[in-house]
N, C-alpha and C. Protein backbone atom coordinates (compact mmCIF):
# COMPACT_ATOMS: atom_id res chain seq x y z
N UNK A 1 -9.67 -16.51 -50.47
CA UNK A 1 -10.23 -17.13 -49.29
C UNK A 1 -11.60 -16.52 -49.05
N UNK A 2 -12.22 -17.57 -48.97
CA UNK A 2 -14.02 -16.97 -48.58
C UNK A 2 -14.26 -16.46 -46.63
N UNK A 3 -14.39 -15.76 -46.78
CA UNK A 3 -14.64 -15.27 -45.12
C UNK A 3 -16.29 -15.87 -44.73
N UNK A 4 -16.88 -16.21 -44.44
CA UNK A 4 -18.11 -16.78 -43.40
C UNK A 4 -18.80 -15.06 -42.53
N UNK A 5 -20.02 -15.30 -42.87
CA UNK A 5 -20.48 -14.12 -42.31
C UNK A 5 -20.53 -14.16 -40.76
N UNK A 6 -20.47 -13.08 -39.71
CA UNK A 6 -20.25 -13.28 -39.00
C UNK A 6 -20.68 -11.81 -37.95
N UNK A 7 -21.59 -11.55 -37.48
CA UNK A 7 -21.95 -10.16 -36.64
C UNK A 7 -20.70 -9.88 -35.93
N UNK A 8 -19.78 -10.70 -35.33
CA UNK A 8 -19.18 -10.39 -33.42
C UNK A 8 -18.07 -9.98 -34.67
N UNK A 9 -17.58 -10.67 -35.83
CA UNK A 9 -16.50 -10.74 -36.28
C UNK A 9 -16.76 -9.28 -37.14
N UNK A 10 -17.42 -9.43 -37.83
CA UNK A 10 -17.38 -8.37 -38.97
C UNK A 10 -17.67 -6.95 -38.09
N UNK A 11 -18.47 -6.70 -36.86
CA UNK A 11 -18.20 -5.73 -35.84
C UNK A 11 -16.96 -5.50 -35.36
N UNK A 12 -15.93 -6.12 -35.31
CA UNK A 12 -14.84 -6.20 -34.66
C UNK A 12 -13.88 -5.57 -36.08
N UNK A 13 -13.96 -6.46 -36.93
CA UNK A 13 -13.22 -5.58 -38.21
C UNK A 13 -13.49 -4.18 -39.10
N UNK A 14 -14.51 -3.56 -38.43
CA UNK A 14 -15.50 -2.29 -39.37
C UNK A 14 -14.73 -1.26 -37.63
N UNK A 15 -14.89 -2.01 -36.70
CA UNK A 15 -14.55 -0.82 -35.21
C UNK A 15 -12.71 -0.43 -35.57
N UNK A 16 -12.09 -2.04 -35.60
CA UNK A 16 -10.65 -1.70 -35.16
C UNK A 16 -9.86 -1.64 -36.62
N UNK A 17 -10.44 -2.03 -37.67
CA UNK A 17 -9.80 -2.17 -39.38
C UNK A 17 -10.53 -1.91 -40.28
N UNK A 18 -10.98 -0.13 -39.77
CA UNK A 18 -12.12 -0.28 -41.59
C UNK A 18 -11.63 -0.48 -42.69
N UNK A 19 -10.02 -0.51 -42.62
CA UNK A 19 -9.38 -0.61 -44.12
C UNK A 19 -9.97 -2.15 -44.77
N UNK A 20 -10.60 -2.97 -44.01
CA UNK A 20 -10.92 -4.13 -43.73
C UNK A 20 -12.20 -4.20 -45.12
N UNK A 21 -12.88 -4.49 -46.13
CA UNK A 21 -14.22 -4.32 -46.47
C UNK A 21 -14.90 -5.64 -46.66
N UNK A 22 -14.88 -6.71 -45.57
CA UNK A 22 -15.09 -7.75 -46.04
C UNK A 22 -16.57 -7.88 -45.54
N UNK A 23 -17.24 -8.66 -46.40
CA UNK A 23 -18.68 -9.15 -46.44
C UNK A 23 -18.51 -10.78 -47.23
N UNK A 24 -19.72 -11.39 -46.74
CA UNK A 24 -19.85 -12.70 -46.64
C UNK A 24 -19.27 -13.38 -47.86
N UNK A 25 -19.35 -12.77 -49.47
CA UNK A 25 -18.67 -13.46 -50.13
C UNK A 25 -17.57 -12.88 -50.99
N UNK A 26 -16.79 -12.07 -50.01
CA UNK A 26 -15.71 -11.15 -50.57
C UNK A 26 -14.66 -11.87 -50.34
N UNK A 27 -13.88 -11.77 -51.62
CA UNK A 27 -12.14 -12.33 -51.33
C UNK A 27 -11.67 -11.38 -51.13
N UNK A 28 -10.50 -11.88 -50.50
CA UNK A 28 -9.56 -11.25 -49.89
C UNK A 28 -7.85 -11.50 -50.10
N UNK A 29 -7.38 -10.61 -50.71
CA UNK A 29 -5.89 -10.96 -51.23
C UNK A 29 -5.21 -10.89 -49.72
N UNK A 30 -4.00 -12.18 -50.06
CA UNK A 30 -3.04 -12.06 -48.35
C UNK A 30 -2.72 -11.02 -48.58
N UNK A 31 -2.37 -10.29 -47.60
CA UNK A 31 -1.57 -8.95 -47.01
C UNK A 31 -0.05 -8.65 -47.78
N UNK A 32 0.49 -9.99 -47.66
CA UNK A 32 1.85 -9.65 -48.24
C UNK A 32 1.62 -9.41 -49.66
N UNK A 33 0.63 -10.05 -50.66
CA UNK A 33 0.74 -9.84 -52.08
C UNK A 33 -0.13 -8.52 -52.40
N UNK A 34 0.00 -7.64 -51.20
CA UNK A 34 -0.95 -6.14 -51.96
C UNK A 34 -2.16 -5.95 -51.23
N UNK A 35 -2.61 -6.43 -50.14
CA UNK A 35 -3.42 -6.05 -49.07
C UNK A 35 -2.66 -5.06 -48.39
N UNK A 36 -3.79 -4.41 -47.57
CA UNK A 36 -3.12 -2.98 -46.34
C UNK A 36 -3.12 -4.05 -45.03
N UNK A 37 -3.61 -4.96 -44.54
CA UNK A 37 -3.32 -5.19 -43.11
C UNK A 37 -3.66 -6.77 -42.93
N UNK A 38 -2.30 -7.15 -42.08
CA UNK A 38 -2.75 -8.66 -41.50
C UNK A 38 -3.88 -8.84 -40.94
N UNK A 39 -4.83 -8.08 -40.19
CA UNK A 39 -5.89 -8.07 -39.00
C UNK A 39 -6.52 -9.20 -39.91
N UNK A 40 -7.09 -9.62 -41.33
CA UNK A 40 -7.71 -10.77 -41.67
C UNK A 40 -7.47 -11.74 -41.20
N UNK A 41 -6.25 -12.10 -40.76
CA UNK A 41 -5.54 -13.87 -40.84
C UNK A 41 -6.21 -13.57 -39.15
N UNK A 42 -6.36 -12.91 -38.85
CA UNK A 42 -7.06 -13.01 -36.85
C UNK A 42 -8.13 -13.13 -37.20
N UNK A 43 -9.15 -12.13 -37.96
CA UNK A 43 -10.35 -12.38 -38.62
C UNK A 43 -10.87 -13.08 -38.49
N UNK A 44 -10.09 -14.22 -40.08
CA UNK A 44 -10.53 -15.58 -40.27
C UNK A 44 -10.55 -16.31 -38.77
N UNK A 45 -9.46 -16.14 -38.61
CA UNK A 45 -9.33 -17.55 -37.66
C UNK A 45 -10.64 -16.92 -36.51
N UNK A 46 -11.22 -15.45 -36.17
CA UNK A 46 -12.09 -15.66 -35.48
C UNK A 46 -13.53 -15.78 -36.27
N UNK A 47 -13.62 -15.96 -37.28
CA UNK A 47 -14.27 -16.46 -37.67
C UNK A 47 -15.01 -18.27 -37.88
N UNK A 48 -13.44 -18.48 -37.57
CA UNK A 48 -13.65 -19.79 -37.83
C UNK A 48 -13.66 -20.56 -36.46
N UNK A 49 -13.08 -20.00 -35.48
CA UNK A 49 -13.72 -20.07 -34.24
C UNK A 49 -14.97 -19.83 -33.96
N UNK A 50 -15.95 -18.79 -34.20
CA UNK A 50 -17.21 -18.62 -34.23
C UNK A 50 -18.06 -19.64 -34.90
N UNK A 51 -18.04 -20.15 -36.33
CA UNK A 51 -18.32 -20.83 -36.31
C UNK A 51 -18.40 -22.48 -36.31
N UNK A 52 -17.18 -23.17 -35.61
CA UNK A 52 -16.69 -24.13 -34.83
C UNK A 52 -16.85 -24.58 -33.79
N UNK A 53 -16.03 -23.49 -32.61
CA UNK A 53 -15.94 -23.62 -31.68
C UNK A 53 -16.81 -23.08 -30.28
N UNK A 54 -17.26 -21.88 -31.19
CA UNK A 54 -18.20 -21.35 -29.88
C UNK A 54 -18.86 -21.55 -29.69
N UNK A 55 -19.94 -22.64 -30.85
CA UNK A 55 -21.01 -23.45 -30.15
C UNK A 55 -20.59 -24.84 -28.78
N UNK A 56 -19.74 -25.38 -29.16
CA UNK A 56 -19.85 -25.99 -27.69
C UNK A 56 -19.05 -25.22 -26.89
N UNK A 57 -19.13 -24.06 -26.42
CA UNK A 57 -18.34 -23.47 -24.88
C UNK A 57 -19.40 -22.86 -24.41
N UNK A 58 -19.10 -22.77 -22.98
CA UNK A 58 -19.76 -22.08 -21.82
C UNK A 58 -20.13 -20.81 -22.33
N UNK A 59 -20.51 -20.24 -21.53
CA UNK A 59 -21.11 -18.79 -22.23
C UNK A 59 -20.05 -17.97 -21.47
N UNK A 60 -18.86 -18.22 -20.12
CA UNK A 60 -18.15 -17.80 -19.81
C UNK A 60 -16.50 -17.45 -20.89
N UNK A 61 -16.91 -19.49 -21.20
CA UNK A 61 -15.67 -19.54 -22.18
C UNK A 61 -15.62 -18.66 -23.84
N UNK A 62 -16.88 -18.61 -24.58
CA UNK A 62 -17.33 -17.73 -25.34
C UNK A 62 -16.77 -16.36 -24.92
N UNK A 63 -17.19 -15.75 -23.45
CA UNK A 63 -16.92 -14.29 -23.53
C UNK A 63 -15.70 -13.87 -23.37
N UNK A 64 -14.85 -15.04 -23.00
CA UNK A 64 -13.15 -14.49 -23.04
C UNK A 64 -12.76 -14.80 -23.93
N UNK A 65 -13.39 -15.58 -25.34
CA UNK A 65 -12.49 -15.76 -26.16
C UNK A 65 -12.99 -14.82 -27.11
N UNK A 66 -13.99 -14.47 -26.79
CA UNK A 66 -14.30 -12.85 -28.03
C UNK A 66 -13.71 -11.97 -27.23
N UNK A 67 -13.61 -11.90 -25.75
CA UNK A 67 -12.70 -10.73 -25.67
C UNK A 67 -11.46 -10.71 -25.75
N UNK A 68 -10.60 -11.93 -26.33
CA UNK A 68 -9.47 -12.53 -26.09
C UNK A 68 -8.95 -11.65 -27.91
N UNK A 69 -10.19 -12.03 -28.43
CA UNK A 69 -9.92 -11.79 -30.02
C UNK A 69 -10.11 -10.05 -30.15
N UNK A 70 -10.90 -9.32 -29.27
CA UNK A 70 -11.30 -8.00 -29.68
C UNK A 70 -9.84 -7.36 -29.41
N UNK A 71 -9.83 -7.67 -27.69
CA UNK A 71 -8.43 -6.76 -27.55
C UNK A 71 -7.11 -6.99 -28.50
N UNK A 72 -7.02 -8.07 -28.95
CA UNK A 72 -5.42 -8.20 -29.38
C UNK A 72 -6.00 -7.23 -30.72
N UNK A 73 -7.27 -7.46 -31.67
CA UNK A 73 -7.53 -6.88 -32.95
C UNK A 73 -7.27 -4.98 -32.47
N UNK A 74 -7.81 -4.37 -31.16
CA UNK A 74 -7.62 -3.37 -31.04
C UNK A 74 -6.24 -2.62 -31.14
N UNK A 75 -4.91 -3.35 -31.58
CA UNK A 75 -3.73 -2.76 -31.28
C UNK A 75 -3.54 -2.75 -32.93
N UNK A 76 -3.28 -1.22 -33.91
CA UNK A 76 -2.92 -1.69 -34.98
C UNK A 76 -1.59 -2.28 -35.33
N UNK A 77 -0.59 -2.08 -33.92
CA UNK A 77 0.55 -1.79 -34.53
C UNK A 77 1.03 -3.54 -34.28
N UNK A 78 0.33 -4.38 -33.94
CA UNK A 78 0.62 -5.77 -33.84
C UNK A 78 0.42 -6.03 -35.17
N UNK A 79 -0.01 -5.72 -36.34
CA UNK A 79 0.38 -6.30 -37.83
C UNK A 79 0.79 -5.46 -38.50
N UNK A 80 1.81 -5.08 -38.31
CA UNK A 80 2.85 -4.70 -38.67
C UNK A 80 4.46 -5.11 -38.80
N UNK A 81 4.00 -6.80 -39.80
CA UNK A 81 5.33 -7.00 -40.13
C UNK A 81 4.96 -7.96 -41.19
N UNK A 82 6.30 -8.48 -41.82
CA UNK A 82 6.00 -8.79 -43.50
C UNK A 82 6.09 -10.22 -43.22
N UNK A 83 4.69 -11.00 -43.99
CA UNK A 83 4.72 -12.20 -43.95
C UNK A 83 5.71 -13.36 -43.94
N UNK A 84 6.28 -14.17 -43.75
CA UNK A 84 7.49 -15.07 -44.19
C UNK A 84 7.12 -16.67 -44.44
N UNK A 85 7.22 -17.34 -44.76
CA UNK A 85 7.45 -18.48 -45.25
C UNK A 85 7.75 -19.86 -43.43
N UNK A 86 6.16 -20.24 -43.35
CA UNK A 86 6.50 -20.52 -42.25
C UNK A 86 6.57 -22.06 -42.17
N UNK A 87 6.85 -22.98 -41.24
CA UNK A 87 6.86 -24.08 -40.72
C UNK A 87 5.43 -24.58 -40.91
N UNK A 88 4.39 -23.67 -40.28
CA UNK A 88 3.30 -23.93 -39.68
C UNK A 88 2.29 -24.84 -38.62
N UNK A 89 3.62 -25.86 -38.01
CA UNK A 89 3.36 -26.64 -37.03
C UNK A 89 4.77 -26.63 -36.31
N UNK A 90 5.56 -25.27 -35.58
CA UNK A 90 6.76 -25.86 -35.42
C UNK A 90 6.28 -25.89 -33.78
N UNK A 91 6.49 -27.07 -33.13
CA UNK A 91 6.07 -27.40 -31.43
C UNK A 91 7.25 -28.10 -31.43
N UNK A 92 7.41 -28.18 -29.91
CA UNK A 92 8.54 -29.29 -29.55
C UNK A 92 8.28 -30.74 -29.96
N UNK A 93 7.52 -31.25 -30.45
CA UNK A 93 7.02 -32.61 -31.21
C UNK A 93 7.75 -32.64 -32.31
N UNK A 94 7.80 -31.53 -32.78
CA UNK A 94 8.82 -31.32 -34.17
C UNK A 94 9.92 -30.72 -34.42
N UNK A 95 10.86 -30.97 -33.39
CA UNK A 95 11.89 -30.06 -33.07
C UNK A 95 12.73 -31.05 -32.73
N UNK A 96 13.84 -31.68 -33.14
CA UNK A 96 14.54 -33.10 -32.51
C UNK A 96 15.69 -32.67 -32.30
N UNK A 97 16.64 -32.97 -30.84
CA UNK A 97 18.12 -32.60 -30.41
C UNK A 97 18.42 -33.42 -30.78
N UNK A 98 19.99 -33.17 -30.81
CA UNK A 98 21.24 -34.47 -30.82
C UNK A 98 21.54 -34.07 -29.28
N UNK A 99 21.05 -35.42 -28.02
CA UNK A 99 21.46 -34.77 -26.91
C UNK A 99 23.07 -35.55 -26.32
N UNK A 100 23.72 -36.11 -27.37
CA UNK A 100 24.94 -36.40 -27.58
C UNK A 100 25.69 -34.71 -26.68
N UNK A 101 25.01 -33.85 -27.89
CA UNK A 101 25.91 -32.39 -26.94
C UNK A 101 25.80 -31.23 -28.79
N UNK A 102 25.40 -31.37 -29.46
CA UNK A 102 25.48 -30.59 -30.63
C UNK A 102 24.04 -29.83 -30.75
N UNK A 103 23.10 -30.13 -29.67
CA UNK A 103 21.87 -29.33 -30.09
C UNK A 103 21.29 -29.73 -31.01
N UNK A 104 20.40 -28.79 -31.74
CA UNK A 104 19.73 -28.99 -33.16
C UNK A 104 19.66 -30.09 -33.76
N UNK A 105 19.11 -31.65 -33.83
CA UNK A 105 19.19 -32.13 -34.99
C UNK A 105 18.82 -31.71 -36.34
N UNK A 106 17.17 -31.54 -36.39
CA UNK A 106 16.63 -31.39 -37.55
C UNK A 106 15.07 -30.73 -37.10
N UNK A 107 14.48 -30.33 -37.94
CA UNK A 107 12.85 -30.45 -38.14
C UNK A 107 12.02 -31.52 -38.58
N UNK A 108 11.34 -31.55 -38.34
CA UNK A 108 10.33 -32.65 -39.32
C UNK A 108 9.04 -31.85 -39.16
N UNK A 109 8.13 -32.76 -40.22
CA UNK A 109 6.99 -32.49 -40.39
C UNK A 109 6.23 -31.46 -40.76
N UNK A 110 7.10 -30.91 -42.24
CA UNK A 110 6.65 -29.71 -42.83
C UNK A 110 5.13 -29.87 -43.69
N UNK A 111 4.20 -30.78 -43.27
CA UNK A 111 3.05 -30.48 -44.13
C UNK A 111 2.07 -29.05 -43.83
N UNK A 112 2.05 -28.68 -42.99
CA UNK A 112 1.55 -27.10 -42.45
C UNK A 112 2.32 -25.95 -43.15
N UNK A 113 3.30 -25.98 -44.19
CA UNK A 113 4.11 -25.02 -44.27
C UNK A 113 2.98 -23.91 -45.30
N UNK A 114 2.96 -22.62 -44.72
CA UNK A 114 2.30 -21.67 -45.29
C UNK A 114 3.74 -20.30 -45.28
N UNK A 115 2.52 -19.33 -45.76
CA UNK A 115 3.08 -17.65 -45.66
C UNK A 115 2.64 -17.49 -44.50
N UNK A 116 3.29 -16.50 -43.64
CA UNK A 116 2.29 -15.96 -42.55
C UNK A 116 3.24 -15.41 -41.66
N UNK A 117 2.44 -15.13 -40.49
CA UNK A 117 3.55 -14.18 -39.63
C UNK A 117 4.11 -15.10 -38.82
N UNK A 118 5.29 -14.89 -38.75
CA UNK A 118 6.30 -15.16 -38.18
C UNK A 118 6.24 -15.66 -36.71
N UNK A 119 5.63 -15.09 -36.03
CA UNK A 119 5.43 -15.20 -34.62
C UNK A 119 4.52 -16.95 -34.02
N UNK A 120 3.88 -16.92 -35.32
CA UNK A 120 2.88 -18.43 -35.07
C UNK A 120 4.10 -19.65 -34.90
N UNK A 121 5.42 -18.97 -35.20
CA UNK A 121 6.75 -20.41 -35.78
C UNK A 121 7.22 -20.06 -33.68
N UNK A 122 6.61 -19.37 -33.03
CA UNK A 122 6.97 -19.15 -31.62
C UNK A 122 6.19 -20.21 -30.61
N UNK A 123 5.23 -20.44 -31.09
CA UNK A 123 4.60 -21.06 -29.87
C UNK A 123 5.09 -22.32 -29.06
N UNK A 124 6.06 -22.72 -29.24
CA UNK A 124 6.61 -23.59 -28.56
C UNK A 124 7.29 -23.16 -27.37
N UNK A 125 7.49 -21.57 -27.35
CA UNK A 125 7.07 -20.77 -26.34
C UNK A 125 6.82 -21.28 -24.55
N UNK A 126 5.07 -21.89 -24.64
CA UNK A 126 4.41 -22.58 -23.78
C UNK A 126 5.64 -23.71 -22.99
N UNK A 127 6.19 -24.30 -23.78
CA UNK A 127 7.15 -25.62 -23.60
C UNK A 127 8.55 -25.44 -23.06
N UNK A 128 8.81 -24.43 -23.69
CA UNK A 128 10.39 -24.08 -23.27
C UNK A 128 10.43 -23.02 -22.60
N UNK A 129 10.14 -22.10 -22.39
CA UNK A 129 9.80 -21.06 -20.87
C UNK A 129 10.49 -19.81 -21.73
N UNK A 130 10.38 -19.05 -21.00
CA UNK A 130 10.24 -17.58 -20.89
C UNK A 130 11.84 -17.07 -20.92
N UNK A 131 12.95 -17.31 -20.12
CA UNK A 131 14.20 -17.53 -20.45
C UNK A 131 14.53 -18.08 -22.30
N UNK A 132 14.03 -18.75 -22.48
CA UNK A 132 14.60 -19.28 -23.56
C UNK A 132 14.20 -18.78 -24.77
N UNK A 133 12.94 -18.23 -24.67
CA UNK A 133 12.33 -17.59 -25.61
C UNK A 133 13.04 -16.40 -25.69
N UNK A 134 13.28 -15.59 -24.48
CA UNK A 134 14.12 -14.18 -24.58
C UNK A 134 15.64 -14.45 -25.51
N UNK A 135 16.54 -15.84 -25.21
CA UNK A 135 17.42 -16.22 -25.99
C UNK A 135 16.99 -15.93 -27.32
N UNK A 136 15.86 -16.88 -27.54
CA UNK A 136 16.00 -16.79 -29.43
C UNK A 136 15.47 -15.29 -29.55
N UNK A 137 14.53 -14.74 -29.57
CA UNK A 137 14.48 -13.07 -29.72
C UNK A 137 15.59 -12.60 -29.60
N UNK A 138 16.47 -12.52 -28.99
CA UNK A 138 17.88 -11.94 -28.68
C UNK A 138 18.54 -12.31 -29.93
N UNK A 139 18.97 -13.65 -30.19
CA UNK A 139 19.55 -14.26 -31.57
C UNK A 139 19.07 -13.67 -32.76
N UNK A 140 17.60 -13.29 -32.71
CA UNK A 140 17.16 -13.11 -34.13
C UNK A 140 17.01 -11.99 -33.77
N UNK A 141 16.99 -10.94 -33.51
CA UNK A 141 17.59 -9.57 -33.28
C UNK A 141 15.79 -9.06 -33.00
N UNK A 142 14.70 -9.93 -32.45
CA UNK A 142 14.33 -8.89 -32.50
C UNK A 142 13.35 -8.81 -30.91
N UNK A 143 13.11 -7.12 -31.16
CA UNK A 143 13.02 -6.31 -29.68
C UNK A 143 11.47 -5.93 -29.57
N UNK A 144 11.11 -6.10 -30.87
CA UNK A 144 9.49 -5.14 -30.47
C UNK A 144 8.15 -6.01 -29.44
N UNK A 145 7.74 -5.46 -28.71
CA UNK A 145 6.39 -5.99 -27.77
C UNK A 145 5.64 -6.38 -28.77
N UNK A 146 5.01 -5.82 -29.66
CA UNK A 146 4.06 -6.64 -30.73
C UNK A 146 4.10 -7.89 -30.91
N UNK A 147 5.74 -8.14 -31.24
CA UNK A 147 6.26 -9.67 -31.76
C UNK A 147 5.64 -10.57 -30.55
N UNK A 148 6.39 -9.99 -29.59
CA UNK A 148 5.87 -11.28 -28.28
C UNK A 148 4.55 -11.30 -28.15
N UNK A 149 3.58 -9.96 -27.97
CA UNK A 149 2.24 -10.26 -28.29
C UNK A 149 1.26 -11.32 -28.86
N UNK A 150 2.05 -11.17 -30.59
CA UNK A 150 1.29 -12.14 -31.23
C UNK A 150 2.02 -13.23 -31.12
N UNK A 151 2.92 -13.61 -30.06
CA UNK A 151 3.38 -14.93 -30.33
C UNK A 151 2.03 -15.62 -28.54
N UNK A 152 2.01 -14.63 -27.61
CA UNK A 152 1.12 -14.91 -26.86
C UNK A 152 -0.22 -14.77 -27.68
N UNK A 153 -0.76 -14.27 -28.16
CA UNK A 153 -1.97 -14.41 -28.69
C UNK A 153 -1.92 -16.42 -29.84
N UNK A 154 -1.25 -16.00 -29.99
CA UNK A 154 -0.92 -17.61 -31.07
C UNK A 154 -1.33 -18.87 -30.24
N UNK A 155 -0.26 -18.67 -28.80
CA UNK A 155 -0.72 -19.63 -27.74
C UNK A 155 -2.04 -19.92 -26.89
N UNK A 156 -2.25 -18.87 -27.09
CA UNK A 156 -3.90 -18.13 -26.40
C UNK A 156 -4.95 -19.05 -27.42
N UNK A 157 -4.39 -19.07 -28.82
CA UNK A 157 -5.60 -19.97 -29.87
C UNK A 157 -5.11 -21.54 -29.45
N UNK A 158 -4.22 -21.85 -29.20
CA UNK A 158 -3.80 -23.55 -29.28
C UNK A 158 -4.83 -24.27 -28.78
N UNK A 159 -5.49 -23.96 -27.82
CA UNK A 159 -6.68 -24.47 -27.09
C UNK A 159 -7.59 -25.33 -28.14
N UNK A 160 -8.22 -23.48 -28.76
CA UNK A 160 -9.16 -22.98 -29.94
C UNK A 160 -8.70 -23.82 -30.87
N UNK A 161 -7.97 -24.14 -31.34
CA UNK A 161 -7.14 -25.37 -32.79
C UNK A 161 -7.71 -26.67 -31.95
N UNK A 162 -7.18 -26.52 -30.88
CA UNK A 162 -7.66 -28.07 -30.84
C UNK A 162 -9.25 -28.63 -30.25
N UNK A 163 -9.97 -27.55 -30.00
CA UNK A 163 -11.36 -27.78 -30.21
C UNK A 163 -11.73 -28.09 -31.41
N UNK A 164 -11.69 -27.07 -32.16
CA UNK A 164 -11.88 -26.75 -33.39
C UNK A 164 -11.38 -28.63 -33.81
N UNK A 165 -10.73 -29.32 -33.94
CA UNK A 165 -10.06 -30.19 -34.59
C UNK A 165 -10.81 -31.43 -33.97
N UNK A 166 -11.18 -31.82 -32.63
CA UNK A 166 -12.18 -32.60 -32.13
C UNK A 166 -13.85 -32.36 -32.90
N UNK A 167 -13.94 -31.07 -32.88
CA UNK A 167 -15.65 -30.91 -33.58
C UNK A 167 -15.11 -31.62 -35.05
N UNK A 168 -14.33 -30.94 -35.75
CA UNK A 168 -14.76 -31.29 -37.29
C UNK A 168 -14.31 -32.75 -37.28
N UNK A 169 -13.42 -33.46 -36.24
CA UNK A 169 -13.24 -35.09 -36.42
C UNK A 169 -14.60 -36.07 -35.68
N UNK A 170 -15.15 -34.94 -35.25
CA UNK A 170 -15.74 -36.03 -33.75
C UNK A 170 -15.29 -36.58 -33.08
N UNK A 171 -14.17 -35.97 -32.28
CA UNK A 171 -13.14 -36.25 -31.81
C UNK A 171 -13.67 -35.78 -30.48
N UNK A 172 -14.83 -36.35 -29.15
CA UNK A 172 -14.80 -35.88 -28.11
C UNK A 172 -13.71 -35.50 -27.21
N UNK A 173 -12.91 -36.54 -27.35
CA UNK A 173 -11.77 -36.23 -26.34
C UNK A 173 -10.95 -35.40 -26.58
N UNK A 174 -11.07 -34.77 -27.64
CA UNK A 174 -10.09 -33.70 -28.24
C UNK A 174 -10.79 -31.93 -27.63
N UNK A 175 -12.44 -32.07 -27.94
CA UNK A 175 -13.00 -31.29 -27.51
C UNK A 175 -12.67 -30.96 -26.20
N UNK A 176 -13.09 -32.13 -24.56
CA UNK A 176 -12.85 -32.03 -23.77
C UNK A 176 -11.31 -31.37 -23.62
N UNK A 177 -9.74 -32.22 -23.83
CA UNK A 177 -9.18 -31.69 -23.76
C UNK A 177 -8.83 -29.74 -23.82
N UNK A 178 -9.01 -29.64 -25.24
CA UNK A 178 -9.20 -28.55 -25.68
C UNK A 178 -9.53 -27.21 -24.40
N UNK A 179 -11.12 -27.70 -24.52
CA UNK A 179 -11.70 -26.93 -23.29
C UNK A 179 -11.13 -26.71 -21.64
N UNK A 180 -10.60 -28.19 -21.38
CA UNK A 180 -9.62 -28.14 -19.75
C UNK A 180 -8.81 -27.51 -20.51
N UNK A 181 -7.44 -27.06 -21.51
CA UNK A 181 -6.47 -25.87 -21.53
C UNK A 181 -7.07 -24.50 -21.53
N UNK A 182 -8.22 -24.74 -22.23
CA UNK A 182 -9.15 -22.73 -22.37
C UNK A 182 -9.07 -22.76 -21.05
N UNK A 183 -10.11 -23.71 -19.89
CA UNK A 183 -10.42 -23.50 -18.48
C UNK A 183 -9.29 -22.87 -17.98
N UNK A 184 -8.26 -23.52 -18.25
CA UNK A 184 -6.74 -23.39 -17.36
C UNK A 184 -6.00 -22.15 -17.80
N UNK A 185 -6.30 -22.09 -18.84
CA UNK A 185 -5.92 -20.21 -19.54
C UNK A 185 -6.49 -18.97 -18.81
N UNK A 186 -7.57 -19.22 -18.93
CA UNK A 186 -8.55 -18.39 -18.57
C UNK A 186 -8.34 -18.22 -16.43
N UNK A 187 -7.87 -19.27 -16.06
CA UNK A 187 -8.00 -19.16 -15.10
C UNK A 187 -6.79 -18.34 -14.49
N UNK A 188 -5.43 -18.77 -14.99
CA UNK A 188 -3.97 -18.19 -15.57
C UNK A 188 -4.54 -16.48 -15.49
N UNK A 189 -5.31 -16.28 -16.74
CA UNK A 189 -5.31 -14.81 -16.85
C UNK A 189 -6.32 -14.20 -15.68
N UNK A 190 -7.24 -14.85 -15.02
CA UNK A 190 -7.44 -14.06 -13.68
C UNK A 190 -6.50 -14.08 -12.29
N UNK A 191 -6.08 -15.25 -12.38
CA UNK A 191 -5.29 -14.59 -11.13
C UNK A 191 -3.73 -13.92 -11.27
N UNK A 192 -3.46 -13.86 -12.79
CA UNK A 192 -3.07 -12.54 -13.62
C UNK A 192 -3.34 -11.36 -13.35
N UNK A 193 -4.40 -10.87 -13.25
CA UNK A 193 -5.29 -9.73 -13.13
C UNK A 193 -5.98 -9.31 -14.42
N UNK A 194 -5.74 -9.99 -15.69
CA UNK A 194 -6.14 -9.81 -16.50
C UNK A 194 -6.28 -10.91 -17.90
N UNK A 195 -5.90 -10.28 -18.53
CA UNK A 195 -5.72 -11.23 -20.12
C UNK A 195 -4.57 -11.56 -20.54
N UNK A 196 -3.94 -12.48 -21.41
CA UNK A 196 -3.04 -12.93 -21.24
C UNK A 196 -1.80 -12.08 -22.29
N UNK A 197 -2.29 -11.65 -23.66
CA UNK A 197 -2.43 -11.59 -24.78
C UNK A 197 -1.59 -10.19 -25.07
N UNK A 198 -1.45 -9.67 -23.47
CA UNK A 198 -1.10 -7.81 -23.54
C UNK A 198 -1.54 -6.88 -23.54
């Protein structure tokens, strides 16, 4: 994977991941096949936010989403877990009951399926609440703050995906959209008292 040069980004990976040595036309092996640290796959993607998305935002919306990206990169111990074999679009759009009474029908719509962390297969999160999410963590045994972290940081980008996806279609209304969920995030995390992300 080619990384895109980038000052805010490549500052951010030399402060919080010098194990990190990436420059503009350095590859980079995934993490799971013999790399030291996930912090790339945030990287990229703030990379690719930078150069996407942060040209059309406010200069407000810009500064929370680089600070949205610095703080979560500042925690090492949030990549710290082994890639898995993901869905890569799993939302309630793609999630079908039998509401007969058996739950679960099926999945659909595995064209997104990558490696990656685990936590991105959470964001449906947003949809089904906070109760329910504690269920499946409970089911799948697991306990650590990191996990939920990057499953809030995941949701924190959904916005960012779907800007990102209006610019490269010319998709105004996708942009707009996009931007009213950042607004509404952002607004979430001040009368929060803070950021959303942990």
């Amino acid at each position: 994977m080619i990384l895109h040069a980038s000052s805010a980004a490549d500052e951010l990976i030399h402060r919080y991941h010098p194990e990190i040595k990436a420059t503009s036309l350095e590859l980079m092996p995934h993490p799971g096949w013999g790399g030291d640290s996930d912090a790339w796959l945030v990287v990229d993607r703030l990379r690719q936010v930078e150069s996407t998305v942060i040209p059309v935002l406010t200069g407000d919306e810009r500064d929370w989403v680089e600070c949205q990206f610095r703080d979560f990169l500042a925690k090492s111990a949030r990549f710290a877990y082994a890639p898995v074999l993901c869905h890569g679009d799993l939302c309630s759009d793609h999630i079908l009951f039998d509401h007969a009474g058996t739950g679960l029908a099926g999945i659909i719509d595995f064209g997104d399926v990558t490696i990656g962390d685990p936590a991105g297969e959470f964001t449906w999160r947003a949809d089904y609440g906070e109760s329910f999410f504690e269920q499946v963590l409970q089911a799948y045994g697991v306990t650590d703050r990191p996990f939920a972290e990057r499953v809030a940081f995941q949701i924190d980008c959904l916005p960012l995906i779907q800007i990102a996806y209006g610019v490269e279609r010319g998709r105004p209304d996708d942009i707009a959209e996009g931007r009213r969920l950042l607004r509404w995030k952002m607004s979430v995390a001040r009368e929060a008292g803070g950021k959303t992300t942990g």
